[in-house]
PDB file of N, CA and C in Angstrom:
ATOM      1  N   UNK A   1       0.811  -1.194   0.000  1.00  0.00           N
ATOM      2  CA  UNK A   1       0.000   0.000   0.000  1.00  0.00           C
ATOM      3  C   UNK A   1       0.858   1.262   0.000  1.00  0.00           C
ATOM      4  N   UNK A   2       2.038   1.482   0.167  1.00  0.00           N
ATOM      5  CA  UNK A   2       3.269   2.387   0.475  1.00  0.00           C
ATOM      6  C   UNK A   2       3.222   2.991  -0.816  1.00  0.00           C
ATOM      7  N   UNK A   3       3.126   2.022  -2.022  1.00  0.00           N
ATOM      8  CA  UNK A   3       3.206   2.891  -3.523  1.00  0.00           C
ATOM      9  C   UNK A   3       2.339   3.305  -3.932  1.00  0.00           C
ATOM     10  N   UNK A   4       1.204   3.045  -3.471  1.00  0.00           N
ATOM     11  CA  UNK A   4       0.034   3.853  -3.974  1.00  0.00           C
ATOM     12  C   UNK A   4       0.423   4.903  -5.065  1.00  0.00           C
ATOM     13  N   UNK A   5       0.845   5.454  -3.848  1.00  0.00           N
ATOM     14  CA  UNK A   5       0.565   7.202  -4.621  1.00  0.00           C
ATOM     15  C   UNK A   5       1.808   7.464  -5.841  1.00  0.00           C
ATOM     16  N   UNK A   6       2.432   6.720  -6.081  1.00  0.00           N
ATOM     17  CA  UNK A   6       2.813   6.385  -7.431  1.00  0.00           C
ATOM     18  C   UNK A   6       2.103   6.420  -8.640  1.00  0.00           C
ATOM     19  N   UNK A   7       1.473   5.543  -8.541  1.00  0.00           N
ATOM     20  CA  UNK A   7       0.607   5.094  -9.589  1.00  0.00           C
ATOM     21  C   UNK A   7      -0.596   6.459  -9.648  1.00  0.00           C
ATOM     22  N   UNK A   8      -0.413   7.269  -8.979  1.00  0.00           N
ATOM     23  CA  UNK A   8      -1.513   8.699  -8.982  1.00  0.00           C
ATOM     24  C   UNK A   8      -0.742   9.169  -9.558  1.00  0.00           C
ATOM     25  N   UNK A   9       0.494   9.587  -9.370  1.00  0.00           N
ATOM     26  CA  UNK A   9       1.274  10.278 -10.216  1.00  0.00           C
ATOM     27  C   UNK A   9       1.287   9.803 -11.506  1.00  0.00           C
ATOM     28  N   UNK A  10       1.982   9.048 -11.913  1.00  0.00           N
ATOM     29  CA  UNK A  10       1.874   8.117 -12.936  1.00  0.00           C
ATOM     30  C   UNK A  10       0.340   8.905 -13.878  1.00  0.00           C
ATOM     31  N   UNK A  11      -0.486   8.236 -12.886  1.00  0.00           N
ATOM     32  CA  UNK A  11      -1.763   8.134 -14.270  1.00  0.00           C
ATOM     33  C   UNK A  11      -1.829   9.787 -14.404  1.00  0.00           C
ATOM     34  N   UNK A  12      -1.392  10.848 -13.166  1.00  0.00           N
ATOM     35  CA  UNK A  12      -1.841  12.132 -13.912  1.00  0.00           C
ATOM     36  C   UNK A  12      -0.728  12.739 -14.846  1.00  0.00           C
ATOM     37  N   UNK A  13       0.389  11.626 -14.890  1.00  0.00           N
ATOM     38  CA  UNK A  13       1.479  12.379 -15.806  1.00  0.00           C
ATOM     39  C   UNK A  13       1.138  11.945 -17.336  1.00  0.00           C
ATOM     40  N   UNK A  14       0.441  10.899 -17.284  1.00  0.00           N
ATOM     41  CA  UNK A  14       0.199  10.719 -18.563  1.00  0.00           C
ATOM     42  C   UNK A  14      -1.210  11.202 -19.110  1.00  0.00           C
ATOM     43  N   UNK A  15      -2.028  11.416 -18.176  1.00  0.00           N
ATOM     44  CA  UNK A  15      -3.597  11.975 -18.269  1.00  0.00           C
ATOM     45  C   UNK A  15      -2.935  13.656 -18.681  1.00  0.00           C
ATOM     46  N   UNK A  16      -2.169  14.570 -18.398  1.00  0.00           N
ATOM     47  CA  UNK A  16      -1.980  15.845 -18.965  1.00  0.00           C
ATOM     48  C   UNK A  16      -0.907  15.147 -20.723  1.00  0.00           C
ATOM     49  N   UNK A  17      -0.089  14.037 -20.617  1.00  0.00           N
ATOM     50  CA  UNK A  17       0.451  13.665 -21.997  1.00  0.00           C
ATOM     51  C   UNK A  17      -0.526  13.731 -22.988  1.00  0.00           C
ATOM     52  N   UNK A  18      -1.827  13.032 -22.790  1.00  0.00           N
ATOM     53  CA  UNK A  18      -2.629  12.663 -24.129  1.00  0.00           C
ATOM     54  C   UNK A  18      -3.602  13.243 -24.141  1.00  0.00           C
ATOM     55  N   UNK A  19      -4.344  14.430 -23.018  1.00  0.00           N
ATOM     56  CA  UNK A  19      -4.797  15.525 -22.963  1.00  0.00           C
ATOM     57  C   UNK A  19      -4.359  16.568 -23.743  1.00  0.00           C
ATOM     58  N   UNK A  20      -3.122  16.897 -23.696  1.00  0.00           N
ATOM     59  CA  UNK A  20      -2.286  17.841 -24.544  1.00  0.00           C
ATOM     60  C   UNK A  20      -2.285  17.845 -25.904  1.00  0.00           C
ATOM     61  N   UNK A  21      -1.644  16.720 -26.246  1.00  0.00           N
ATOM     62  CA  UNK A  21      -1.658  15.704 -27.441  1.00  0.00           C
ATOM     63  C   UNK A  21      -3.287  15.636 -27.887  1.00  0.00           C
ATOM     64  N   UNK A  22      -4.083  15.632 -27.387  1.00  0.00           N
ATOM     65  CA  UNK A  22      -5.529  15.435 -27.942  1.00  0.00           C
ATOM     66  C   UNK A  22      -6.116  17.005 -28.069  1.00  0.00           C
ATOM     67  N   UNK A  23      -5.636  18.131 -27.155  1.00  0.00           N
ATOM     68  CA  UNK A  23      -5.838  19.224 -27.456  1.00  0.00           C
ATOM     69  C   UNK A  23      -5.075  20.122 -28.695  1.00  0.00           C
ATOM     70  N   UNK A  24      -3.983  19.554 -29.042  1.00  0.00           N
ATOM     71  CA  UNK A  24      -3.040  20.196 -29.868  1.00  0.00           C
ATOM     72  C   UNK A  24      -3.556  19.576 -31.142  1.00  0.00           C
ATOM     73  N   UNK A  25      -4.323  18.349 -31.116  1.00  0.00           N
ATOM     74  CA  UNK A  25      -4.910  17.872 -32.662  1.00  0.00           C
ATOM     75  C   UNK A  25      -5.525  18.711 -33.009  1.00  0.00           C
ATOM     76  N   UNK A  26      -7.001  18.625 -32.137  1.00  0.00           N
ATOM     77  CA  UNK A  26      -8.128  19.714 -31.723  1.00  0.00           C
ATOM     78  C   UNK A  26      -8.021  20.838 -32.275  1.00  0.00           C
ATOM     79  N   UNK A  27      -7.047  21.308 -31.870  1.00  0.00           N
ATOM     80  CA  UNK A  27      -7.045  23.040 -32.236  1.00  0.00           C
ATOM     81  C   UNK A  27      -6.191  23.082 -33.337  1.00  0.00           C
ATOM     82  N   UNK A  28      -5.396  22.152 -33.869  1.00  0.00           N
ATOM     83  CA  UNK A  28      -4.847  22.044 -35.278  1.00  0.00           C
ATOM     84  C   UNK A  28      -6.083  21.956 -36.206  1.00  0.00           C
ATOM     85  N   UNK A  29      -7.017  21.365 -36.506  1.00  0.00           N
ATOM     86  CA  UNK A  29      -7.833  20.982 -36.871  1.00  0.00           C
ATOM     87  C   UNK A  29      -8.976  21.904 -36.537  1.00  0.00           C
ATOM     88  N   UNK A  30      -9.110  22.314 -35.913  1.00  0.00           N
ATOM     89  CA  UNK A  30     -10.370  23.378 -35.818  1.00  0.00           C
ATOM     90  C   UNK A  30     -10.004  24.778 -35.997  1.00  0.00           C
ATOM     91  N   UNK A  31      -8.742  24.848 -36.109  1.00  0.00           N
ATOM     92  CA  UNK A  31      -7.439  26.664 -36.361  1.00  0.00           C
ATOM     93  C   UNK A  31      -8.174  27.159 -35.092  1.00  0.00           C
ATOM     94  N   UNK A  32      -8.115  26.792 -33.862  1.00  0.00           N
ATOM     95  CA  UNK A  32      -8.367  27.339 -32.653  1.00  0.00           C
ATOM     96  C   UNK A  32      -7.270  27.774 -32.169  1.00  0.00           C
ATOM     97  N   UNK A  33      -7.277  29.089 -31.473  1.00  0.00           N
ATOM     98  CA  UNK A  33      -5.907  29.614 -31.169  1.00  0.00           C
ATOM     99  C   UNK A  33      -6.023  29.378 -29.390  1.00  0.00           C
ATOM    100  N   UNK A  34      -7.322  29.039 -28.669  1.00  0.00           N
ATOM    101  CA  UNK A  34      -7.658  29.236 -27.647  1.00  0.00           C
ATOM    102  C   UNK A  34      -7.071  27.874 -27.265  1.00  0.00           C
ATOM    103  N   UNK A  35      -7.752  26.844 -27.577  1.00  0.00           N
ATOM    104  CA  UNK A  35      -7.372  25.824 -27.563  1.00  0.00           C
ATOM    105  C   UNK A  35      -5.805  25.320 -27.422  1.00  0.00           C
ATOM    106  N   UNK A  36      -5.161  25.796 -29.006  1.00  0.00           N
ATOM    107  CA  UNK A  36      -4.067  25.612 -28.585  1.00  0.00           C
ATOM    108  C   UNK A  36      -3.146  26.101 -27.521  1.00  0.00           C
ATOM    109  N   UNK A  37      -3.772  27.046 -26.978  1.00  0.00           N
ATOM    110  CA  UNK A  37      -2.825  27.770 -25.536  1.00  0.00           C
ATOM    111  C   UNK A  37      -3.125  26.853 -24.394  1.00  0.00           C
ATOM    112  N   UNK A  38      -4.344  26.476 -24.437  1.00  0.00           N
ATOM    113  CA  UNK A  38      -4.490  25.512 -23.441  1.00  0.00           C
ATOM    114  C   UNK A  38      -3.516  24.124 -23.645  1.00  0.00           C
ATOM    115  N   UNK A  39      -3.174  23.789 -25.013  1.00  0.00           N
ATOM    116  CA  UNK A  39      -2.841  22.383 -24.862  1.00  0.00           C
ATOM    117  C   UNK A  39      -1.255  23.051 -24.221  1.00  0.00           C
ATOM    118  N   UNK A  40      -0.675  24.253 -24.393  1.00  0.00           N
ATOM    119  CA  UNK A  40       0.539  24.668 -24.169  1.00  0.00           C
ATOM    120  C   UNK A  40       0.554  24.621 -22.894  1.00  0.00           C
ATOM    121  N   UNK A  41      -0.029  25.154 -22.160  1.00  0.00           N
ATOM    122  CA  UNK A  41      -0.265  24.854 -20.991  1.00  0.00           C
ATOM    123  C   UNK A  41      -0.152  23.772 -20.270  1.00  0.00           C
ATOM    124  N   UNK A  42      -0.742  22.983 -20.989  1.00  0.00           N
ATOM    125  CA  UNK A  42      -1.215  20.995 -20.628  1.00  0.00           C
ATOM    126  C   UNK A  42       0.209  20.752 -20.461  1.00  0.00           C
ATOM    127  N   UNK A  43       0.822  21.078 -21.442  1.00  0.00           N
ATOM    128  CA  UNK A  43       2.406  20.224 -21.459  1.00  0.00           C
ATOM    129  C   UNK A  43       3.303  21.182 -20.729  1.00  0.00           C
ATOM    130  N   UNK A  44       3.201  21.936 -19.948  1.00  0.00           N
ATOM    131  CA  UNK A  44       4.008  22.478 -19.275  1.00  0.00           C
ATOM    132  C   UNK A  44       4.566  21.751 -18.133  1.00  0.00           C
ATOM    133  N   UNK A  45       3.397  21.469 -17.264  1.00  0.00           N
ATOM    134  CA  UNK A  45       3.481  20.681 -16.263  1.00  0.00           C
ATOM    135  C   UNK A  45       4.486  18.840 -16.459  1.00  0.00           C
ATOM    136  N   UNK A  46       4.073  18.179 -17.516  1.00  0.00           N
ATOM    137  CA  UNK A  46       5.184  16.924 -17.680  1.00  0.00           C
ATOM    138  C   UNK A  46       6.556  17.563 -18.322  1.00  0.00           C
ATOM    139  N   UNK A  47       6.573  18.198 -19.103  1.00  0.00           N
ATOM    140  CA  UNK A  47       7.899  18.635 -19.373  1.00  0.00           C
ATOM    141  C   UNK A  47       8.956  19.030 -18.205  1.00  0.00           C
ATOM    142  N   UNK A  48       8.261  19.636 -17.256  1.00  0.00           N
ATOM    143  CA  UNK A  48       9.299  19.934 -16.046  1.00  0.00           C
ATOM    144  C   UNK A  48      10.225  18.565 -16.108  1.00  0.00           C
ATOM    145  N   UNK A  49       9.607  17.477 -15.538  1.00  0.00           N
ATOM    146  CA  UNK A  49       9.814  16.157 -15.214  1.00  0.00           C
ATOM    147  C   UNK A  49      11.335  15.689 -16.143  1.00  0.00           C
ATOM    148  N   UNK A  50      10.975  16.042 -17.745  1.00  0.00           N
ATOM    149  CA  UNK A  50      12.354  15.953 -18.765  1.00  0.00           C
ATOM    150  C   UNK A  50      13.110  17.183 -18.685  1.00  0.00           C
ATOM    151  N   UNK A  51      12.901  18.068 -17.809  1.00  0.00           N
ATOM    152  CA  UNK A  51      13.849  19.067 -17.596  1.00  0.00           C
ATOM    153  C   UNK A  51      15.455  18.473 -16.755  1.00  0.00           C
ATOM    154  N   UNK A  52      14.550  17.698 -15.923  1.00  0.00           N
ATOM    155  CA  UNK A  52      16.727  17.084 -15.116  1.00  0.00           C
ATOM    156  C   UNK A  52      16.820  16.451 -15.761  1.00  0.00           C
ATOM    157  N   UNK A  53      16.426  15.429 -16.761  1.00  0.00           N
ATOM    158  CA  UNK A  53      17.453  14.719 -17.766  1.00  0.00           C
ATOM    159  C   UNK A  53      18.381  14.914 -17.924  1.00  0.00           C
ATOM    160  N   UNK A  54      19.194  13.917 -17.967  1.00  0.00           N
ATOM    161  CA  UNK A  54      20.690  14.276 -18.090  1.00  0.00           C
ATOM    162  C   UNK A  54      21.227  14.081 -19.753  1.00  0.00           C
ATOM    163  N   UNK A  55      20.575  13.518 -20.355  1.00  0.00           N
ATOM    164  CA  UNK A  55      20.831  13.249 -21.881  1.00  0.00           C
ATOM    165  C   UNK A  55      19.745  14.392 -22.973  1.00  0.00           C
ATOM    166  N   UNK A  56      19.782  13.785 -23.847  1.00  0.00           N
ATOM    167  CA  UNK A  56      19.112  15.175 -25.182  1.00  0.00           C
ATOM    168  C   UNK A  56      17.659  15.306 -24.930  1.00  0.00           C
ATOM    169  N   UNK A  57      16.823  14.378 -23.859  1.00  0.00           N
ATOM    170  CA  UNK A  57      15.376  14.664 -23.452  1.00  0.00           C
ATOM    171  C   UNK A  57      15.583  15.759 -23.223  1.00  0.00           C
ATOM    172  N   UNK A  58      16.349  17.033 -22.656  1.00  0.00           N
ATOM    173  CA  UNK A  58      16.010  18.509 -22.420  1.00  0.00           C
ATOM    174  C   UNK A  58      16.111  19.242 -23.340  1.00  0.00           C
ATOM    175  N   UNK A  59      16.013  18.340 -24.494  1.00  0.00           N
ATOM    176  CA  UNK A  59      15.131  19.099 -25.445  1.00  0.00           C
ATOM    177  C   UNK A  59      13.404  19.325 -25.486  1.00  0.00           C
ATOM    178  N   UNK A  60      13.169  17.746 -24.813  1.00  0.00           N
ATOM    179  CA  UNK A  60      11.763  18.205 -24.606  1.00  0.00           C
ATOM    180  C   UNK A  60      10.929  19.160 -23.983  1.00  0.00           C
ATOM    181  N   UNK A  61      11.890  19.913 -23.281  1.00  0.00           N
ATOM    182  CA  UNK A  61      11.076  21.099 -22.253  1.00  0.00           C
ATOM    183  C   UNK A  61      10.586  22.014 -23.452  1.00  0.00           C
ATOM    184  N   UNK A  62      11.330  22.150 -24.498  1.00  0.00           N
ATOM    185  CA  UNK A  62      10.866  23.224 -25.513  1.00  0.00           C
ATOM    186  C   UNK A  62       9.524  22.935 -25.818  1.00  0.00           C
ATOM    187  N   UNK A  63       8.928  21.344 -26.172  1.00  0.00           N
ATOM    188  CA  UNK A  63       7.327  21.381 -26.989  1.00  0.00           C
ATOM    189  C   UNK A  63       6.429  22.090 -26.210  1.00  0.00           C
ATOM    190  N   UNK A  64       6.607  22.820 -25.595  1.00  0.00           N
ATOM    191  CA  UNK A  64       4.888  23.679 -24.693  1.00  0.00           C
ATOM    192  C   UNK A  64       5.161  24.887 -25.631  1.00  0.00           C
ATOM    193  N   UNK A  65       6.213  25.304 -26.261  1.00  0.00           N
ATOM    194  CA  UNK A  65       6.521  26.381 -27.616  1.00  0.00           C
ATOM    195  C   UNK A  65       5.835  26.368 -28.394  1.00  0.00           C
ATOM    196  N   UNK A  66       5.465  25.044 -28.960  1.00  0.00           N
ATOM    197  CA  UNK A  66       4.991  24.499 -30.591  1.00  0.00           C
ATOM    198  C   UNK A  66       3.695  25.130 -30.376  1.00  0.00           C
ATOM    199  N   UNK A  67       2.913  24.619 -29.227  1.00  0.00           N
ATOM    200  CA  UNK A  67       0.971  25.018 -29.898  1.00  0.00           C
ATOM    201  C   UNK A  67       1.227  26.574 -28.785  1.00  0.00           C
ATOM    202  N   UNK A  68       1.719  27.259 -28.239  1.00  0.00           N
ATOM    203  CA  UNK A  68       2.077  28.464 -28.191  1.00  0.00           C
ATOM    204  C   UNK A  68       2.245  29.357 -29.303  1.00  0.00           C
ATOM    205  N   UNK A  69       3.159  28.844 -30.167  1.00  0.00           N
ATOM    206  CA  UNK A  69       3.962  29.574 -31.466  1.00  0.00           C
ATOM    207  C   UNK A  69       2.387  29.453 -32.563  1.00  0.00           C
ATOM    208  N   UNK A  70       1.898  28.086 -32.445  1.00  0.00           N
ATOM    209  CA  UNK A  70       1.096  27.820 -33.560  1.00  0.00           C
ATOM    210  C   UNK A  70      -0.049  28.649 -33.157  1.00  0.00           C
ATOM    211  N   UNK A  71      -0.524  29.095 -31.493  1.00  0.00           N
ATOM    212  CA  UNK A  71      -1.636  29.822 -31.456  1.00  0.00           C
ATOM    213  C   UNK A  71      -1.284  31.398 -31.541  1.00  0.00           C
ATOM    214  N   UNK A  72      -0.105  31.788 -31.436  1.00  0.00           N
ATOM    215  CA  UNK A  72       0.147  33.150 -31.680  1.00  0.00           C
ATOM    216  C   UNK A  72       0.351  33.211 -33.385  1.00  0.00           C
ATOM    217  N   UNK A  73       0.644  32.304 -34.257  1.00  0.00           N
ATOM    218  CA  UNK A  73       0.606  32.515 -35.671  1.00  0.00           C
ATOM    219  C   UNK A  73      -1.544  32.465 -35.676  1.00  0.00           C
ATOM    220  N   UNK A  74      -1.869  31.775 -35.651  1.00  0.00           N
ATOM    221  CA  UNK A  74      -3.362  31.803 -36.057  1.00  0.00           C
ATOM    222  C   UNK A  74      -4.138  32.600 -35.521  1.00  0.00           C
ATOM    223  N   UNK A  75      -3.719  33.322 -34.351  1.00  0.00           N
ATOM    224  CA  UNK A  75      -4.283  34.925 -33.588  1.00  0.00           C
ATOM    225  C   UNK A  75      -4.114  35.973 -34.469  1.00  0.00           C
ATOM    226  N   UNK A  76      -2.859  36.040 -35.160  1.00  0.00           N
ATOM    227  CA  UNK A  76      -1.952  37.119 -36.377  1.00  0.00           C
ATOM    228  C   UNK A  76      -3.466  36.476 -37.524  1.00  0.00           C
ATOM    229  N   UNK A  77      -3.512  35.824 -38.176  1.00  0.00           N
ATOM    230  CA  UNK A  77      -3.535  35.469 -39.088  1.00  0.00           C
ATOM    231  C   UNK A  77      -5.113  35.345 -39.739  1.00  0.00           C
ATOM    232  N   UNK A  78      -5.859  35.425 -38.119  1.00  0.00           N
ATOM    233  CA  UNK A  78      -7.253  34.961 -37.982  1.00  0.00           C
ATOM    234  C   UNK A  78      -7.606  36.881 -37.769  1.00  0.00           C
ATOM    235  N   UNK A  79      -6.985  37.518 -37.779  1.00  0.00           N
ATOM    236  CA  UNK A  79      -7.465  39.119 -37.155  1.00  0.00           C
ATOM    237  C   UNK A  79      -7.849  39.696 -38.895  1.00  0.00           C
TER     238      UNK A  79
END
């Protein structure tokens, strides 16, 4: 019973992964700029996690950029 709360972590690190990932389709697909800030958001929080990596995963801290960048191009673009 000691690990429990593992497995909470666990399921909410991957519940904001395919949340994100399912919001960043979303708003690809619908040219939502709102949306995509939210999915930027979504991935903020697991990226910390590949931030101490010690190998080229700290590259991953950058993807909360992508549907950021993509909702500030379709804000420009949608005016």
């Amino acid at each position: 019973m000691e690990y429990a709360g593992f497995y909470w972590v666990g399921l909410i690190f991957w519940m904001l992964i395919s949340s994100g990932i399912l919001l960043l389709v979303w708003g690809l697909w619908k040219k939502s700029w709102k949306t995509l800030i939210v999915s930027g958001i979504v991935f903020i929080l697991p990226t910390f996690y590949f931030g101490g990596a010690e190998s080229w995963l700290r590259v991953v801290v950058f993807f909360p950029m992508i549907p950021l960048i993509l909702a500030y191009i379709i804000k420009k673009t949608d005016v």
